[in-house]
Protein backbone atom coordinates (compact mmCIF):
# COMPACT_ATOMS: atom_id res chain seq x y z
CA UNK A 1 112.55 24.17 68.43
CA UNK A 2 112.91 22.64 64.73
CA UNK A 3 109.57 22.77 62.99
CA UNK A 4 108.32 21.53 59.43
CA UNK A 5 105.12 22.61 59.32
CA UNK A 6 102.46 20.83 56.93
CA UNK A 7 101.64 22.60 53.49
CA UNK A 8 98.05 22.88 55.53
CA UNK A 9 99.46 24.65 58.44
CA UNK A 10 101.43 26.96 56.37
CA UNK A 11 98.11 27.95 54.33
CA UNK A 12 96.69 28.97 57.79
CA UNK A 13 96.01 32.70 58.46
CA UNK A 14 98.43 32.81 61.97
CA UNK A 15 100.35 29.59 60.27
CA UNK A 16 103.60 31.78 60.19
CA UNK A 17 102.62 32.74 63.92
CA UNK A 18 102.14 29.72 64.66
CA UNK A 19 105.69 28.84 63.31
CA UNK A 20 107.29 31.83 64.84
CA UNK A 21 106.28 30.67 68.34
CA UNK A 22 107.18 27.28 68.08
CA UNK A 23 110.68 28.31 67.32
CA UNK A 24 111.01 30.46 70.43
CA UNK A 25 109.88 27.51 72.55
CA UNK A 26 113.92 25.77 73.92
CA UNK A 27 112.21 22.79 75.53
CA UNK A 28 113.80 24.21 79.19
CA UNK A 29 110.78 23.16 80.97
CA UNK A 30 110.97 25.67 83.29
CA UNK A 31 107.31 26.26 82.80
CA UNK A 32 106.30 22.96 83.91
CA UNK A 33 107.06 24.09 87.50
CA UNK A 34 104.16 26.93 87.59
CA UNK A 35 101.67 25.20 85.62
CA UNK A 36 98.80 24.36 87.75
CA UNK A 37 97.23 21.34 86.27
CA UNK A 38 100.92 20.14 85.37
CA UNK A 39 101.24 20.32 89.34
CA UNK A 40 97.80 18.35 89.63
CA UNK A 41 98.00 15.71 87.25
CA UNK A 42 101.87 15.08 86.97
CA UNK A 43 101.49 14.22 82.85
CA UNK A 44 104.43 16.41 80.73
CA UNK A 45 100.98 16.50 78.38
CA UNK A 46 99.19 18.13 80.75
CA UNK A 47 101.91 21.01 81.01
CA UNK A 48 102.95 23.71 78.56
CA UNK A 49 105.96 22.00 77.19
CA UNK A 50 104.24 19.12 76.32
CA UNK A 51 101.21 20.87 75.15
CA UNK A 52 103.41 22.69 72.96
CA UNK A 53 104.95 19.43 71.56
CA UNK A 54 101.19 18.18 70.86
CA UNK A 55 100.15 21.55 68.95
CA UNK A 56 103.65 20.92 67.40
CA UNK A 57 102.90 17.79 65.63
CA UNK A 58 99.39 18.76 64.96
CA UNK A 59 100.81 21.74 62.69
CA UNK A 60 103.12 19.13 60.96
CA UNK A 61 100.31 17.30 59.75
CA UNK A 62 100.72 14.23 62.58
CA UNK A 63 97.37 12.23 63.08
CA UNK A 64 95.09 14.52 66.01
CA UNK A 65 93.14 12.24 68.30
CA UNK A 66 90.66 12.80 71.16
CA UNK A 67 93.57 12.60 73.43
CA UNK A 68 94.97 15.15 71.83
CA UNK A 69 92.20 17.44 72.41
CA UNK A 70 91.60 16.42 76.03
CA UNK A 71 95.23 18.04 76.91
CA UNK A 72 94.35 20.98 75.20
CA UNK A 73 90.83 21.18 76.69
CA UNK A 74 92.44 20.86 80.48
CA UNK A 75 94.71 24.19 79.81
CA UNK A 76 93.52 27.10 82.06
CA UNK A 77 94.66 29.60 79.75
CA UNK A 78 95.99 30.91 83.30
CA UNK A 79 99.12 32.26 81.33
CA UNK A 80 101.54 31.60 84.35
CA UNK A 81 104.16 29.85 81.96
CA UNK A 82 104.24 33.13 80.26
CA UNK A 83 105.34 34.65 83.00
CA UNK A 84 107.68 31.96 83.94
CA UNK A 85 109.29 31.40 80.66
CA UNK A 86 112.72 32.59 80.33
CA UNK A 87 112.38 32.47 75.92
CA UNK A 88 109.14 34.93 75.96
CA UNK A 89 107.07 31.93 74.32
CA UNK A 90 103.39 33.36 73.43
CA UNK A 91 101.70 30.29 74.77
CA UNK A 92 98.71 31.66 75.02
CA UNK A 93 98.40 32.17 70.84
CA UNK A 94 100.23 28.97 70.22
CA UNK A 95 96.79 27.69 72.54
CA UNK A 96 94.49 29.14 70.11
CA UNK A 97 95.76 28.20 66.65
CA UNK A 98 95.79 24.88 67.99
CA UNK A 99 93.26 24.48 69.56
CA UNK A 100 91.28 26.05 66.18
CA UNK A 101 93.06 23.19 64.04
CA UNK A 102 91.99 20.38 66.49
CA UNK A 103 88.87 21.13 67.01
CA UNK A 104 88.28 21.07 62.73
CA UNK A 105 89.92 17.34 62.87
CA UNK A 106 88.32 15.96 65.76
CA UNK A 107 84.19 16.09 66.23
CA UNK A 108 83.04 16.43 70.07
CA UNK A 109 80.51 14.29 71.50
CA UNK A 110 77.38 15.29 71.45
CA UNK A 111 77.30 16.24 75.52
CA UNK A 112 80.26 18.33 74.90
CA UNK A 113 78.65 19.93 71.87
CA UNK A 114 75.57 20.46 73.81
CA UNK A 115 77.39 22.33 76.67
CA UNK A 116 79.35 24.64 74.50
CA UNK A 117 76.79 25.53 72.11
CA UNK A 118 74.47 25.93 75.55
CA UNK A 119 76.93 28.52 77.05
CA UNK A 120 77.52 30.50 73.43
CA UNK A 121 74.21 30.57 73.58
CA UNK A 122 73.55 32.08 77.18
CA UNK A 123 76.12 33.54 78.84
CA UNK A 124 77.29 36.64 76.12
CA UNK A 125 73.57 37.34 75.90
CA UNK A 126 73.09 39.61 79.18
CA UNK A 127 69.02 39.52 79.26
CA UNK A 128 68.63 35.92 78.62
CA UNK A 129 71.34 35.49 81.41
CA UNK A 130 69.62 37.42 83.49
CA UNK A 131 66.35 35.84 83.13
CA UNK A 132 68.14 31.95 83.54
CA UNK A 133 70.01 33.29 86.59
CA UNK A 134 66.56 34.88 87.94
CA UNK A 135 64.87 31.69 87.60
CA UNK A 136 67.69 29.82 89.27
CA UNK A 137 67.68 31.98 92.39
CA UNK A 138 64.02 31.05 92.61
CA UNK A 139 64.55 27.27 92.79
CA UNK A 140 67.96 27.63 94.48
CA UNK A 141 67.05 25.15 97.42
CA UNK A 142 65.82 22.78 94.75
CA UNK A 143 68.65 22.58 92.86
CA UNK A 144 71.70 20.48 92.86
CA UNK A 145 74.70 21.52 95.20
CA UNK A 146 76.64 21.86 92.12
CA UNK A 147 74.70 23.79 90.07
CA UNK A 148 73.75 25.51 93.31
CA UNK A 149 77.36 26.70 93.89
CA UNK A 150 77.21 28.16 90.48
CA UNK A 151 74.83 31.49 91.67
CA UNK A 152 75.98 33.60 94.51
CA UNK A 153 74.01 33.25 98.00
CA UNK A 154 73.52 36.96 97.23
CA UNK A 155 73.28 39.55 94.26
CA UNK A 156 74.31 43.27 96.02
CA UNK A 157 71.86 45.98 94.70
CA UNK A 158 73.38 48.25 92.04
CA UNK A 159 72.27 51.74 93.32
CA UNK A 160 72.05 54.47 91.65
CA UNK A 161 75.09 55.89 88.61
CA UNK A 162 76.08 59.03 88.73
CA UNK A 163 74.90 61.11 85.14
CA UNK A 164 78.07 62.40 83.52
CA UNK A 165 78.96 65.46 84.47
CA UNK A 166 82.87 65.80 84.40
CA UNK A 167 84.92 66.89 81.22
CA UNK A 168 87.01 63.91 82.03
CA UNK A 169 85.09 60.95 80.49
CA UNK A 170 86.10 56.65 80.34
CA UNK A 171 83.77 54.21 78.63
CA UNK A 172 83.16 50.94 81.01
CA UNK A 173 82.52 48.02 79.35
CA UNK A 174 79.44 45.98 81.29
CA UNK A 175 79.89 42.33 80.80
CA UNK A 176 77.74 39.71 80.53
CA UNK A 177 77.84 37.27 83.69
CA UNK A 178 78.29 40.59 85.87
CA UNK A 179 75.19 42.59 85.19
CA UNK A 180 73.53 39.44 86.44
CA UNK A 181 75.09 38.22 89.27
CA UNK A 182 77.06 41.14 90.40
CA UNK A 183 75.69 44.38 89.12
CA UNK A 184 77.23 46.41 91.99
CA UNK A 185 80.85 45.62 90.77
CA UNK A 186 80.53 48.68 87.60
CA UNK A 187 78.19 50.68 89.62
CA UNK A 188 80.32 51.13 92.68
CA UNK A 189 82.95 51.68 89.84
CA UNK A 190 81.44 54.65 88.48
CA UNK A 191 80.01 56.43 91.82
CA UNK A 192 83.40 56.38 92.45
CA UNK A 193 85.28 57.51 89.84
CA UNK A 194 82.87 60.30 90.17
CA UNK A 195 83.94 61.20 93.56
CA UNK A 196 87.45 61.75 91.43
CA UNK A 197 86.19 63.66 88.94
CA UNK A 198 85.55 61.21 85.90
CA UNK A 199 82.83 60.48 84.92
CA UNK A 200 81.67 57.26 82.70
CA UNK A 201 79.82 57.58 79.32
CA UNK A 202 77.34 55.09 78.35
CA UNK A 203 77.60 52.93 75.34
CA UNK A 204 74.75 51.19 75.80
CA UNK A 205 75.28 49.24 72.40
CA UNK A 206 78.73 47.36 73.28
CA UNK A 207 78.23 43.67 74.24
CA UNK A 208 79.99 40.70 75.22
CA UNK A 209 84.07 41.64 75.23
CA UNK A 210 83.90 37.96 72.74
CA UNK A 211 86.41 36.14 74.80
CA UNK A 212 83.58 33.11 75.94
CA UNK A 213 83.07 32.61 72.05
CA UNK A 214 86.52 32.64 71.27
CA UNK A 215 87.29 30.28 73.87
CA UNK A 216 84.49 27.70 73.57
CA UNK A 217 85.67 26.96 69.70
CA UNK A 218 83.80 29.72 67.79
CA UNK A 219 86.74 31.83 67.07
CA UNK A 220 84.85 33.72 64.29
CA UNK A 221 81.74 34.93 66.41
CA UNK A 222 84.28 36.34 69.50
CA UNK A 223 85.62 38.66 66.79
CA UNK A 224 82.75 39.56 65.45
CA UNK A 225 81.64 40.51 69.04
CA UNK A 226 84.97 42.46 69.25
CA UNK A 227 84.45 44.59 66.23
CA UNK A 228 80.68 45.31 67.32
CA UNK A 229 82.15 46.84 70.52
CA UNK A 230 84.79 48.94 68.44
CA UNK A 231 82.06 50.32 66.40
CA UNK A 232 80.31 51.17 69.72
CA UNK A 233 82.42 52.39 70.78
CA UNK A 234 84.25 54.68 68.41
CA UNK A 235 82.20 57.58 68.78
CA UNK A 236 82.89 58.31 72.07
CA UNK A 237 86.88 57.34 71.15
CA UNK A 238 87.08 60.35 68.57
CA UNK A 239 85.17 62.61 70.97
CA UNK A 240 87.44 62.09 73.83
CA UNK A 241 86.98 59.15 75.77
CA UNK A 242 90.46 58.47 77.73
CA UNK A 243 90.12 54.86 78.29
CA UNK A 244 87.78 52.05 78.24
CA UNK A 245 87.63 50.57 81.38
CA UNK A 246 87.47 46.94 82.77
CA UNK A 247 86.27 46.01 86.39
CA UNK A 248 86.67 41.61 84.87
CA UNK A 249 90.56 41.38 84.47
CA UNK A 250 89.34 38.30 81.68
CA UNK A 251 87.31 40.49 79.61
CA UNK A 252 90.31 43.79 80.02
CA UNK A 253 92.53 40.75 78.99
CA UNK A 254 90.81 40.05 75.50
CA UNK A 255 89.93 43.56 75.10
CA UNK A 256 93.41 44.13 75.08
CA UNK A 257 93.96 41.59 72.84
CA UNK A 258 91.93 43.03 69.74
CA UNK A 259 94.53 44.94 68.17
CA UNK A 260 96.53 41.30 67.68
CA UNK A 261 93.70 39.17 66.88
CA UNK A 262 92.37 41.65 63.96
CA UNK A 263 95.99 42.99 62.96
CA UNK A 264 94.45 41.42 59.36
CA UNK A 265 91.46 42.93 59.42
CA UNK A 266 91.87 45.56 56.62
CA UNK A 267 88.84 47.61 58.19
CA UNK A 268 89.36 47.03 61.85
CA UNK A 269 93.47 46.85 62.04
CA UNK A 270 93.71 50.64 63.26
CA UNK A 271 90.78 50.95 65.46
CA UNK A 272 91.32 47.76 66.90
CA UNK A 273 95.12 48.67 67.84
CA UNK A 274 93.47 52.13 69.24
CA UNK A 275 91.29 50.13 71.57
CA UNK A 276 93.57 47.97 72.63
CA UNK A 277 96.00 50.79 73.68
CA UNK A 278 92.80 52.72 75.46
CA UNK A 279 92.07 49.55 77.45
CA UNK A 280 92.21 49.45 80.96
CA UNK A 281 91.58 47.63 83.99
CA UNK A 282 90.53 49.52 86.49
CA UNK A 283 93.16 49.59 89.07
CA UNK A 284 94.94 51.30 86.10
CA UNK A 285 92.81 54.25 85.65
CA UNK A 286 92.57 55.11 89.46
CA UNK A 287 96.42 54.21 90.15
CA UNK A 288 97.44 57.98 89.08
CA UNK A 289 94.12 59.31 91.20
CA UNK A 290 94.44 61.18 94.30
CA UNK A 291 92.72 58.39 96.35
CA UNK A 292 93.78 60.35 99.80
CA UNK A 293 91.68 62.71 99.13
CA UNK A 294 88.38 60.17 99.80
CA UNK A 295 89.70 59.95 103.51
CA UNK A 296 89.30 56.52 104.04
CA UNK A 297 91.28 54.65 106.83
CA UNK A 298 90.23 51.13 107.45
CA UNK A 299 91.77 48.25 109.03
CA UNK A 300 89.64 45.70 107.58
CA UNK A 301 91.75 42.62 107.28
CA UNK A 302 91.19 41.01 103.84
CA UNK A 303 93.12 38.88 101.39
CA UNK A 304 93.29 39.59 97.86
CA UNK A 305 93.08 36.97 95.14
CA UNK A 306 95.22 37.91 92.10
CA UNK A 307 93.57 36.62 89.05
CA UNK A 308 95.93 35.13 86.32
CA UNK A 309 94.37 37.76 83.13
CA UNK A 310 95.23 40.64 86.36
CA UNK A 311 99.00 39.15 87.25
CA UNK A 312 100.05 36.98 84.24
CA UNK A 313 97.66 38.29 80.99
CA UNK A 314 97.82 42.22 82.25
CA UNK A 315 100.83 41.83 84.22
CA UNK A 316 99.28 44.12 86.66
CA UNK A 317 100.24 41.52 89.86
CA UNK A 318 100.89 43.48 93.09
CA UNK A 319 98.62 46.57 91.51
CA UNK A 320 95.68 46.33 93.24
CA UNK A 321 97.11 45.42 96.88
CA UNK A 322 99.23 48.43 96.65
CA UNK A 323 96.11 50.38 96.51
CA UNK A 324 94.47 48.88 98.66
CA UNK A 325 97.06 49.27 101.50
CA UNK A 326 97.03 52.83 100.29
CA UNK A 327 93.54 53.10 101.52
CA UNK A 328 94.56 51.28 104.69
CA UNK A 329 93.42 48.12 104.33
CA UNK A 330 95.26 45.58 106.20
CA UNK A 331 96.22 42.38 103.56
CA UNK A 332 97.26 39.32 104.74
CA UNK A 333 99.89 37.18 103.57
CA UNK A 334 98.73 34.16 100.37
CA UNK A 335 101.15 31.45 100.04
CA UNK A 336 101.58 30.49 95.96
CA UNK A 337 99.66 33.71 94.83
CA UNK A 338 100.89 33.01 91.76
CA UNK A 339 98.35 29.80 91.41
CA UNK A 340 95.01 29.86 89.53
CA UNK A 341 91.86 29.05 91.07
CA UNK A 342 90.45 27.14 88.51
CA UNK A 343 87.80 29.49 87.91
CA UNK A 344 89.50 30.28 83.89
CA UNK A 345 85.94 31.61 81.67
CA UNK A 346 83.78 28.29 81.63
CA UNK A 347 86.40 25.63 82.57
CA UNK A 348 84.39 25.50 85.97
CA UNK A 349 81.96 24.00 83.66
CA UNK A 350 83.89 22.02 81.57
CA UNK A 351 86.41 20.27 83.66
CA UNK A 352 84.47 20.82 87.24
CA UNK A 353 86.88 18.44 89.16
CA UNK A 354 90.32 20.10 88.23
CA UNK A 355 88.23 23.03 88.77
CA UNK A 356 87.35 22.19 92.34
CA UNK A 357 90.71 20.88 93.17
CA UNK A 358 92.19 24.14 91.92
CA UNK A 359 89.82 26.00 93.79
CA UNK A 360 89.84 24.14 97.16
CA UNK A 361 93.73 24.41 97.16
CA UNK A 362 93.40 28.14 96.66
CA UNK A 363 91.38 28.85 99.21
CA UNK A 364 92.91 27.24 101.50
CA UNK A 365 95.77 29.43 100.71
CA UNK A 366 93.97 32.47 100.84
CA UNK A 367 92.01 31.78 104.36
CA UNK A 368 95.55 30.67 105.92
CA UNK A 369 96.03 34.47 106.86
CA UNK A 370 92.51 34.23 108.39
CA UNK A 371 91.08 37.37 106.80
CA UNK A 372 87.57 38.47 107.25
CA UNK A 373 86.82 38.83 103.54
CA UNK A 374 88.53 37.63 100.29
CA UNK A 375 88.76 40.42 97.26
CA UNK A 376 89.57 39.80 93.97
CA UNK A 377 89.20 41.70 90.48
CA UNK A 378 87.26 39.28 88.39
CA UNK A 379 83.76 38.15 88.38
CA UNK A 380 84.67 34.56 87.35
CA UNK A 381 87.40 34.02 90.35
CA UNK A 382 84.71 36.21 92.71
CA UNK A 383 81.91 33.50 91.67
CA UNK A 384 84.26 30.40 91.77
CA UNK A 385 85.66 31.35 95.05
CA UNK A 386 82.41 31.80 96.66
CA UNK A 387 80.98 28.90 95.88
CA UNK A 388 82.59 27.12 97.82
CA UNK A 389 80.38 28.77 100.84
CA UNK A 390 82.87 29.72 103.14
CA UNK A 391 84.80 33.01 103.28
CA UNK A 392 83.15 36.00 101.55
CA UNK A 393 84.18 36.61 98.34
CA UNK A 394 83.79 40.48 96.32
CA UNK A 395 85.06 42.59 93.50
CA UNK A 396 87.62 44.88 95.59
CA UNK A 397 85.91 47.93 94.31
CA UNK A 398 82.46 47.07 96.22
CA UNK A 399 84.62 46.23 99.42
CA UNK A 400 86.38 49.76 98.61
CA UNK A 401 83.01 51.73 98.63
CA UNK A 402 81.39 50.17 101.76
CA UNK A 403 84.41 51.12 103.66
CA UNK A 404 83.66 54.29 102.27
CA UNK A 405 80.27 54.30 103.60
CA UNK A 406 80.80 53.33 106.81
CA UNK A 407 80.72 55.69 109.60
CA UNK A 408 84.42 56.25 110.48
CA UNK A 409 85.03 56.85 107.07
């Protein structure tokens, strides 16, 4: 694609990025055909080609409307033209720099501002989540059914973590959302990478991964969140640590991420490229593990919900329901697993209806096999899914360790 960027543009920090991207993009269109609110809405602005063409003429100093930033602000991030596109475009970056540009050009109204600066202010802050999310389960039946559908019917107990105790040791980064409304996801994690002899070291001063602030137009603060957690980190890196591990596929997406977003950073550069080469989700780490050994055998009949940071971000698709038949689970088949479910960070919040219509169609796919529980390997998808209030929905570890528990096991 021919470009002639503004002198603005080119002053940008990723402006030659920016450029370098643009000229990958051959205007096939073959994207188009994956991309889910393309598929919804039927507008080539509302797909990556023409999303690309807006950024496009943003960067070449063309006048940036409202319009402009309503295409932009209905992008999933889902990353399934990635995978699609035949030219390697990095869609996904083009997304950002634009995005960064528009939102400098054009001022939100004030309910938009209100929302965003609402969930920046909530959400990466695990106690204050906590607290909101306590007080919401209180006056559940009092609250709206939208709002309603936003908490889980019910938060599983955490249990007890194992104290390290093996020479093999993984940091496991905690989340924010997840401590709150599903705080047995990372503890089932580490009771049972125990069982396999690793054991997970605390690092009780890492944070938010960064990715809601980097999405939600604060660029500057989800960085700063990322090099907290590589300072946290970093002692436990130089004394051993062999991975950092991810149970949210969207936070072990922008974890993986650092080592590109602070390839600048004069301080950071190394360490950041050293976490992002340590990160892993955690069908990764237990891949290579003798998971025989646990003697499970189960028949439970389950579908598994791919999310789009597992398949299209980590390109991990097909990695967890290998394990899982491994262990004996019986998986049925999801028509179009390729599809988001309109879960993507806070875009539940911020576009609700393509977010329900994403998420309606995909469970309908995934309840077409009739399975007694849905599994998935982020908390966002797990809470999105289940809102809906009809079949289960859990992180595939938890599902994992109650088969473990249960007496034929």
């Amino acid at each position: 694609m021919q470009t002639h960027l503004s002198d603005a543009a080119k002053q940008l920090a990723r402006g030659e990025e920016a450029e370098s991207i643009l000229r990958s993009c051959v205007h096939c269109g073959f994207c188009t055909a994956t991309c889910p609110t393309y598929q919804l809405l039927g507008d080539e602005l509302d797909g990556p080609r023409g999303r690309i063409y807006l950024i496009k003429q943003v960067l070449e100093g063309e006048p940036v409307t409202a319009s402009t930033q309503l295409h932009l602000d209905r992008c999933l991030s889902c990353r399934n033209c990635e995978s699609t596109c035949p030219s390697g475009v990095k869609y996904h970056d083009l997304l950002d720099i634009g995005r960064a540009v528009v939102e400098q050009q054009v001022p939100r109204p004030l309910g938009q501002r209100l929302l965003r600066e609402g969930l920046r202010a909530v959400v990466p802050h695990p106690a204050a989540f906590k607290a909101l999310a306590r007080v919401g389960q209180t006056l559940r039946p009092l609250l709206p059914n939208g709002l309603k559908a936003k908490l889980p019917a019910q938060v599983h107990d955490a249990g007890q973590r194992p104290a390290p105790r093996h020479p093999r040791r993984v940091l496991l980064l905690e989340g924010c959302v997840q401590q709150a409304l599903s705080p047995n996801t990372n503890a089932a994690a580490a009771r049972l990478l125990d069982r396999l002899g690793i054991s997970v070291e605390p690092a009780r001063e890492a944070g938010c991964c960064g990715a809601v602030d980097y999405h939600l137009d604060a660029q500057a603060q989800g960085l700063q969140r990322a090099r907290h957690n590589i300072d946290a980190w970093w002692p436990a890196i130089e004394a051993g640590a062999e991975a950092i591990v991810q149970t949210a596929s969207g936070c072990g997406a922008f974890v993986r991420d650092y080592g590109h977003l602070l390839k600048n950073d004069a301080r950071y550069a190394a360490k950041a490229a050293r976490v992002s080469a340590l990160a892993r989700d955690l069908v990764q780490l237990l891949q290579a593990e003798p998971l025989e050994q646990l003697g499970l055998c189960t028949e439970q009949r389950l579908a598994f919900h791919c999310p789009c940071t597992l398949q299209h971000a980590l390109k991990l698709g097909g990695a967890v329901e290998s394990l899982l038949t491994r262990l004996g689970f019986h998986l049925t088949s999801v028509p179009d697993g390729h599809l988001c479910c309109g879960s993507a960070g806070t875009y539940s919040l911020t576009q609700p209806a393509l977010s329900r219509q994403l998420r309606d169609n995909r469970l309908a796919a995934l309840e077409s096999g009739k399975p007694a529980i849905i599994a998935t390997a982020n908390i966002g998808c797990q809470l999105h899914l289940d809102g809906a209030g009809r079949t289960p929905v859990r992180h595939w570890i938890e599902i994992v360790e109650d088969a473990l528990e249960a007496p034929h096991a």
